[in-house]
PDB file of N, CA and C in Angstrom:
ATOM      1  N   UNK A   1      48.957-216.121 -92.102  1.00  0.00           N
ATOM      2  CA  UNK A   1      48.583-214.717 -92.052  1.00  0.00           C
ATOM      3  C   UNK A   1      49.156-214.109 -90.776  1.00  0.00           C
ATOM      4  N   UNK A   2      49.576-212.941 -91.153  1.00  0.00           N
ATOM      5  CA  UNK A   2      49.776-212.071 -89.693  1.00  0.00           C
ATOM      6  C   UNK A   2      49.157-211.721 -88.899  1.00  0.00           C
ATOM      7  N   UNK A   3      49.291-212.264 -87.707  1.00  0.00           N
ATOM      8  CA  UNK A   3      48.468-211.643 -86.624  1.00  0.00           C
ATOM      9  C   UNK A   3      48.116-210.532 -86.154  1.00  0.00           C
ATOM     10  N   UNK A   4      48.660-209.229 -86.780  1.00  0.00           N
ATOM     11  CA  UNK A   4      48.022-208.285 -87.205  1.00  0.00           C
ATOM     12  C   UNK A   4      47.059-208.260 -87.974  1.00  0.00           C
ATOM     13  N   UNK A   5      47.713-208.682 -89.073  1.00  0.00           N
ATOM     14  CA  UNK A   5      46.426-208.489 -90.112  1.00  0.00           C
ATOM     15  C   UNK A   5      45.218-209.128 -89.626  1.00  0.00           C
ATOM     16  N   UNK A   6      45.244-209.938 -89.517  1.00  0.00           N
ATOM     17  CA  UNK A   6      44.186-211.176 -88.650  1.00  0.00           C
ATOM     18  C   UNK A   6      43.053-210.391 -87.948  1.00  0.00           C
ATOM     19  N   UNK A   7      43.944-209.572 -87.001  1.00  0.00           N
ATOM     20  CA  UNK A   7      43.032-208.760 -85.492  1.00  0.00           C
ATOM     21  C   UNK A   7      42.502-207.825 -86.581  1.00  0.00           C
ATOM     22  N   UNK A   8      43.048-207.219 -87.251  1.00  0.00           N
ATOM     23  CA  UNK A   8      42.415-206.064 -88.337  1.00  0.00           C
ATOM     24  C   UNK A   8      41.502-206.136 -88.590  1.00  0.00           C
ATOM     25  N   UNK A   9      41.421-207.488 -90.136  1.00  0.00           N
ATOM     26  CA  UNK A   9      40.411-207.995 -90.684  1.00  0.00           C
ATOM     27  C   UNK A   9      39.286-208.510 -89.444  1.00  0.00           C
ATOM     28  N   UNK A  10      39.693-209.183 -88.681  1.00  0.00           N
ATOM     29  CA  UNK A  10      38.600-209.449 -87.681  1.00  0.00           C
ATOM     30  C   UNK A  10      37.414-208.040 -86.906  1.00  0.00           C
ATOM     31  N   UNK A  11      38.210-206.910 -86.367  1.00  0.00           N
ATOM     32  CA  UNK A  11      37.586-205.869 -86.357  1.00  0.00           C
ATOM     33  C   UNK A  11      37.014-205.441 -87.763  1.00  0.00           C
ATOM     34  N   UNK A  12      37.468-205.276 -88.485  1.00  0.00           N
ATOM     35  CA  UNK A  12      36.233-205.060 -89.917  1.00  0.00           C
ATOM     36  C   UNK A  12      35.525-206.015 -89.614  1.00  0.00           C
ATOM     37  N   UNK A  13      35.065-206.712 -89.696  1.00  0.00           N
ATOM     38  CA  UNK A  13      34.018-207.783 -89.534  1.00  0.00           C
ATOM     39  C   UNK A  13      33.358-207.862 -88.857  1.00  0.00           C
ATOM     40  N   UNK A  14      33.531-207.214 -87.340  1.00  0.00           N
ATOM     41  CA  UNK A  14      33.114-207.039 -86.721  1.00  0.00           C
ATOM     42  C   UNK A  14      32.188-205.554 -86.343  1.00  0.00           C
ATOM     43  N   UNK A  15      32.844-205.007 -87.034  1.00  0.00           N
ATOM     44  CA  UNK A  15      32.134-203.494 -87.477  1.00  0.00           C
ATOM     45  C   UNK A  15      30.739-203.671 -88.124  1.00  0.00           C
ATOM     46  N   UNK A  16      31.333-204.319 -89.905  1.00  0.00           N
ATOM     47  CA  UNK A  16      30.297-204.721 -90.461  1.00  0.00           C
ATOM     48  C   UNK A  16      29.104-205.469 -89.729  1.00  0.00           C
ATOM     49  N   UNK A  17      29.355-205.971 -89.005  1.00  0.00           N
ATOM     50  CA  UNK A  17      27.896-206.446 -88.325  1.00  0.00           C
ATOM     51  C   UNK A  17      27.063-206.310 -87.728  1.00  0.00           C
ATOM     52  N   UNK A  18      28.102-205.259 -86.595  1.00  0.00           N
ATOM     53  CA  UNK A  18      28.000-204.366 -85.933  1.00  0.00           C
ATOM     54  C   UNK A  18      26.669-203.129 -86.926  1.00  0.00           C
ATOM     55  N   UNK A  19      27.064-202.807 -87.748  1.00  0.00           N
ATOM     56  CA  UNK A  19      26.296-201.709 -88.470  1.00  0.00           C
ATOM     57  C   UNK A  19      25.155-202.628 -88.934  1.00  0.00           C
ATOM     58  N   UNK A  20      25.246-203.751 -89.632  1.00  0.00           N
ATOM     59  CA  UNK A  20      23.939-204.092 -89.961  1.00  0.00           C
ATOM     60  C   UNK A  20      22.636-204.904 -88.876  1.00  0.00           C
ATOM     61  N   UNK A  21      23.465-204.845 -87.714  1.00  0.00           N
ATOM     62  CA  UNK A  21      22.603-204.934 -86.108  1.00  0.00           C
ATOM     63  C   UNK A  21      21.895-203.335 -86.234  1.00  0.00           C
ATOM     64  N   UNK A  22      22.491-202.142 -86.235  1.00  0.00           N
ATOM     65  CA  UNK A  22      21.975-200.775 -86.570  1.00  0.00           C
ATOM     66  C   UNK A  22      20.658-201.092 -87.448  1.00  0.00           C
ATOM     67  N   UNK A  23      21.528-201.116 -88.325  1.00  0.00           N
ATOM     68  CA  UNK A  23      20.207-200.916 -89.730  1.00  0.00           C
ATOM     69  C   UNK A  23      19.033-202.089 -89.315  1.00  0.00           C
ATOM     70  N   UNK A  24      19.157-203.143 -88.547  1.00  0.00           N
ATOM     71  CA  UNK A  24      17.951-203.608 -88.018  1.00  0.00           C
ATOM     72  C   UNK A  24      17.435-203.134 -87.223  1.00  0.00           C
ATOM     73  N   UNK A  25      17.907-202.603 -86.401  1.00  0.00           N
ATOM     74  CA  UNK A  25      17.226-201.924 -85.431  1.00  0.00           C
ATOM     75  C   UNK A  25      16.396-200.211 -85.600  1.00  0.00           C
ATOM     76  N   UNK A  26      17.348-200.307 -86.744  1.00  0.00           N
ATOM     77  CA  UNK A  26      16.246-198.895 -87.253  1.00  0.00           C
ATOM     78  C   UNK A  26      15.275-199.114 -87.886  1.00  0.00           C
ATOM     79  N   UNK A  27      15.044-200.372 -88.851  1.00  0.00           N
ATOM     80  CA  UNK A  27      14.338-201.273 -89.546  1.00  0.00           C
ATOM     81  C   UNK A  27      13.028-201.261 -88.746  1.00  0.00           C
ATOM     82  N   UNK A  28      12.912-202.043 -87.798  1.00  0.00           N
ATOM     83  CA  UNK A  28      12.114-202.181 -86.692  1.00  0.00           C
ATOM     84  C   UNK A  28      11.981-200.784 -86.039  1.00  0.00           C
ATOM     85  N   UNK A  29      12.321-199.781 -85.603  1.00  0.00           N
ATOM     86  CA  UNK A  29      11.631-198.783 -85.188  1.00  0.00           C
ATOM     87  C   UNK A  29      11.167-198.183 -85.709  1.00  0.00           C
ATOM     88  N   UNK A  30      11.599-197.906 -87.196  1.00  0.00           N
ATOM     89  CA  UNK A  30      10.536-197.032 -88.254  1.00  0.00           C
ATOM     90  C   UNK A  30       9.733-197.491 -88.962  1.00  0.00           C
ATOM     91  N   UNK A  31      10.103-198.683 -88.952  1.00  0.00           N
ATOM     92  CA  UNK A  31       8.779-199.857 -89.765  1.00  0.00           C
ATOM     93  C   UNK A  31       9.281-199.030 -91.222  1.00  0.00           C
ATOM     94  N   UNK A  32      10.291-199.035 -91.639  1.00  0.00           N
ATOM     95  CA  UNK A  32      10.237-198.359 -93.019  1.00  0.00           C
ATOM     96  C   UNK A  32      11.533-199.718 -93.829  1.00  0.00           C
ATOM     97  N   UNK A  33      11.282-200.322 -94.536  1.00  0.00           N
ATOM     98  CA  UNK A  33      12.822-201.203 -95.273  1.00  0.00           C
ATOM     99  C   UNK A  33      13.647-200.539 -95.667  1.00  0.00           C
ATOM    100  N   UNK A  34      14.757-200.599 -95.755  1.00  0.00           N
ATOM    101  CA  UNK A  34      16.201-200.202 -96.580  1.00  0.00           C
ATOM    102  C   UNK A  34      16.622-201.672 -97.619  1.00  0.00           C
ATOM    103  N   UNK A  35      16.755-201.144 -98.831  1.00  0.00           N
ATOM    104  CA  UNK A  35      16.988-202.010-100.162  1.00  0.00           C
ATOM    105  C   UNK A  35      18.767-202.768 -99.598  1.00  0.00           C
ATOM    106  N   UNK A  36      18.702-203.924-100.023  1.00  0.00           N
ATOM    107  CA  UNK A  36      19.869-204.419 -99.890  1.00  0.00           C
ATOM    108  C   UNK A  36      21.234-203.961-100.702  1.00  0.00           C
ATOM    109  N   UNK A  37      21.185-203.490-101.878  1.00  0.00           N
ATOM    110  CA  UNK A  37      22.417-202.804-102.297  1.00  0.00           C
ATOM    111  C   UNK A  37      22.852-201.823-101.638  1.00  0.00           C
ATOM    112  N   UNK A  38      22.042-200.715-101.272  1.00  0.00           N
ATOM    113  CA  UNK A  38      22.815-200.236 -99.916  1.00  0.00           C
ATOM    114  C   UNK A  38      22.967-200.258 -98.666  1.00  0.00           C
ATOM    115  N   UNK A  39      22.479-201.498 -97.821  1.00  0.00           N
ATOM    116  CA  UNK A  39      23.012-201.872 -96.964  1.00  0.00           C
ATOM    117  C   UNK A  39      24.074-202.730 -97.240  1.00  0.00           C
ATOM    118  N   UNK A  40      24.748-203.498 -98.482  1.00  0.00           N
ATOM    119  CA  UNK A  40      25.590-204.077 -98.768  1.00  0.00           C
ATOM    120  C   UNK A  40      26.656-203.218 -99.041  1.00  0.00           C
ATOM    121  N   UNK A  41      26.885-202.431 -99.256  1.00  0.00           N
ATOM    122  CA  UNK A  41      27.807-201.832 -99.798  1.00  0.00           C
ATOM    123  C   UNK A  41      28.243-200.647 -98.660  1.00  0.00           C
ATOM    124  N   UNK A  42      27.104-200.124 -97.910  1.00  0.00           N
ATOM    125  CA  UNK A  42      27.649-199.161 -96.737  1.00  0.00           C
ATOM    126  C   UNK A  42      28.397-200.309 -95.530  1.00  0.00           C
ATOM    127  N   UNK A  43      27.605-201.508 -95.574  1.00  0.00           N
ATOM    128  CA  UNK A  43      28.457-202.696 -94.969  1.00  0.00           C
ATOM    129  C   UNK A  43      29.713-202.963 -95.235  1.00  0.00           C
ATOM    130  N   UNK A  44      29.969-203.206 -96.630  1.00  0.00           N
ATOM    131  CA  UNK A  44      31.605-203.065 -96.879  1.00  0.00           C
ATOM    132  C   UNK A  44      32.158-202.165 -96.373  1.00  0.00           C
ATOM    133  N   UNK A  45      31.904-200.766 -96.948  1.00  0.00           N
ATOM    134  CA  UNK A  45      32.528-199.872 -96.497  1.00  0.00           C
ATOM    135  C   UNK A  45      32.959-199.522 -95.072  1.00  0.00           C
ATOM    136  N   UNK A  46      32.004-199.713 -94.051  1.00  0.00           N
ATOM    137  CA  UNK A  46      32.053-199.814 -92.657  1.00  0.00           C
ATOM    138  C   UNK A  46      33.146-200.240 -92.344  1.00  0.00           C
ATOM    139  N   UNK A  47      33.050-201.794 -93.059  1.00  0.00           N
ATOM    140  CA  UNK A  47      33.643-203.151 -92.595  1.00  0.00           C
ATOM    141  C   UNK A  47      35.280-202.396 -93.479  1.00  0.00           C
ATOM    142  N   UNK A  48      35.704-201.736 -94.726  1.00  0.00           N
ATOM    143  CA  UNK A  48      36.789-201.742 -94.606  1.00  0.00           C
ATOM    144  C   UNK A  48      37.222-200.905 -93.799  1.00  0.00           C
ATOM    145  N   UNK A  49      36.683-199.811 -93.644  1.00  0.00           N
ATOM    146  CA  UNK A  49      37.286-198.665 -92.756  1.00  0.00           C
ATOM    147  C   UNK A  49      37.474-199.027 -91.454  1.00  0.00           C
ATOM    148  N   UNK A  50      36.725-199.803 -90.964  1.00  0.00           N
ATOM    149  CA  UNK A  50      36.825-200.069 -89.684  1.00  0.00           C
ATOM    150  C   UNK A  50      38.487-200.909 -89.622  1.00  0.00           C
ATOM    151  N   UNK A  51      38.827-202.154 -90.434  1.00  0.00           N
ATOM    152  CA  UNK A  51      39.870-203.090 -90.320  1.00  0.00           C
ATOM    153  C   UNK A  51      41.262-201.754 -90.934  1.00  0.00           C
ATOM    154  N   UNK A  52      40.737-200.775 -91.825  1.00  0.00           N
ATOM    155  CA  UNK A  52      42.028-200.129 -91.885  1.00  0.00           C
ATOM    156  C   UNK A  52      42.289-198.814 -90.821  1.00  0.00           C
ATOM    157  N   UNK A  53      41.515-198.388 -89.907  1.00  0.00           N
ATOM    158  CA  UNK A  53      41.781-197.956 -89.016  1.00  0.00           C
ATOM    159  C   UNK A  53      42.470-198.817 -87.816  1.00  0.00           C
ATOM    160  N   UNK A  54      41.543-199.855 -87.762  1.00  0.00           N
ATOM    161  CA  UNK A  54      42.333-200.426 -86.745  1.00  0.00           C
ATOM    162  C   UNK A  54      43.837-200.830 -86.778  1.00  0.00           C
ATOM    163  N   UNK A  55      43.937-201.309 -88.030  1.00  0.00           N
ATOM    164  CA  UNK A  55      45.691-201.396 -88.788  1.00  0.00           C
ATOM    165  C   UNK A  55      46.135-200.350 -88.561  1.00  0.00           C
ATOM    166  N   UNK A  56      45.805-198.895 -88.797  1.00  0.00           N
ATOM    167  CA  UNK A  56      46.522-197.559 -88.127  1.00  0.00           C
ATOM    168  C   UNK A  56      46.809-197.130 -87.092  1.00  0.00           C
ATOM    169  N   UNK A  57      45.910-197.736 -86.372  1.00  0.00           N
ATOM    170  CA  UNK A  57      45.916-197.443 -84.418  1.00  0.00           C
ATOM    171  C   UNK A  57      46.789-198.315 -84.130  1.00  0.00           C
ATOM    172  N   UNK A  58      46.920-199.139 -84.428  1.00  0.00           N
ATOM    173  CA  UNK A  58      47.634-200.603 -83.332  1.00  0.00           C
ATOM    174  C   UNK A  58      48.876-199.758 -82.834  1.00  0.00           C
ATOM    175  N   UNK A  59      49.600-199.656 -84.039  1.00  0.00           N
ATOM    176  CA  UNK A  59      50.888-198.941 -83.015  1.00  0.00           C
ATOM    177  C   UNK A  59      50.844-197.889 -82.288  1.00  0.00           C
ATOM    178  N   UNK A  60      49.844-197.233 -82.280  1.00  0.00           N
ATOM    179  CA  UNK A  60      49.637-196.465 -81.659  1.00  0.00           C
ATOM    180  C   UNK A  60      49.069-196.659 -79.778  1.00  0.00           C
ATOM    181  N   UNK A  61      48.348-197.475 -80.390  1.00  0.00           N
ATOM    182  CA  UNK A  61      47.778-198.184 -78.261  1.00  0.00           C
ATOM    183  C   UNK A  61      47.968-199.309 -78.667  1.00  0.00           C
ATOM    184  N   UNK A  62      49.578-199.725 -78.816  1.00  0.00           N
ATOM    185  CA  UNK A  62      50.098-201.381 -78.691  1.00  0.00           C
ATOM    186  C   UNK A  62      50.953-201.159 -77.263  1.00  0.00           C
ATOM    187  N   UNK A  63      51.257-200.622 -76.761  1.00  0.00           N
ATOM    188  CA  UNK A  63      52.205-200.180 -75.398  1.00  0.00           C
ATOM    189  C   UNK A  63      50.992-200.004 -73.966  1.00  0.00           C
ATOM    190  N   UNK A  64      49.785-199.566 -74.449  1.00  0.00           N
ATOM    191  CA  UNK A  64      48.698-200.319 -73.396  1.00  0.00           C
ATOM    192  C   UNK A  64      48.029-201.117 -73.415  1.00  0.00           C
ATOM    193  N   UNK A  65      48.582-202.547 -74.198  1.00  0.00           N
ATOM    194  CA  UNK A  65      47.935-203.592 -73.946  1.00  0.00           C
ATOM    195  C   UNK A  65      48.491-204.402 -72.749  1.00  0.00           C
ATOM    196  N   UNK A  66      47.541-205.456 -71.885  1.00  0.00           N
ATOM    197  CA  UNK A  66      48.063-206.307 -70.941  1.00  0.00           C
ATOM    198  C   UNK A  66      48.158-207.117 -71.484  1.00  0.00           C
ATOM    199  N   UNK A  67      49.199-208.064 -71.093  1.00  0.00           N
ATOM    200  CA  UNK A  67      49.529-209.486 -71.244  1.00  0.00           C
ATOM    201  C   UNK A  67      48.519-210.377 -70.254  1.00  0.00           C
TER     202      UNK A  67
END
């Protein structure tokens, strides 16, 4: 796999988890549940948008990365 793609998919994934750390934490402050089909599915979604943005940016802030 490309190491692009790689860092991509890895930021989606990292999104996605990122958001469902959220939805626990709102969980616990409102004392109210959210049904798992839509936290599954706003999770995907997160999780793709997040890995295809990041695939859009790279070239964009690839010239301020450090070695």
């Amino acid at each position: 796999m490309d190491p692009r793609h790689k860092a991509s998919a890895l930021w989606g994934v990292i999104g996605g988890l990122s958001f469902l750390v959220l939805v626990q934490g709102y969980e616990l402050a409102v004392a109210t549940r959210v049904g798992v089909a839509p936290k599954a599915g706003v999770t995907l979604a997160v999780a793709a948008v997040a890995a295809v943005l990041t695939h859009v940016a790279r070239p964009r802030v690839h010239g301020n990365e450090r070695a």
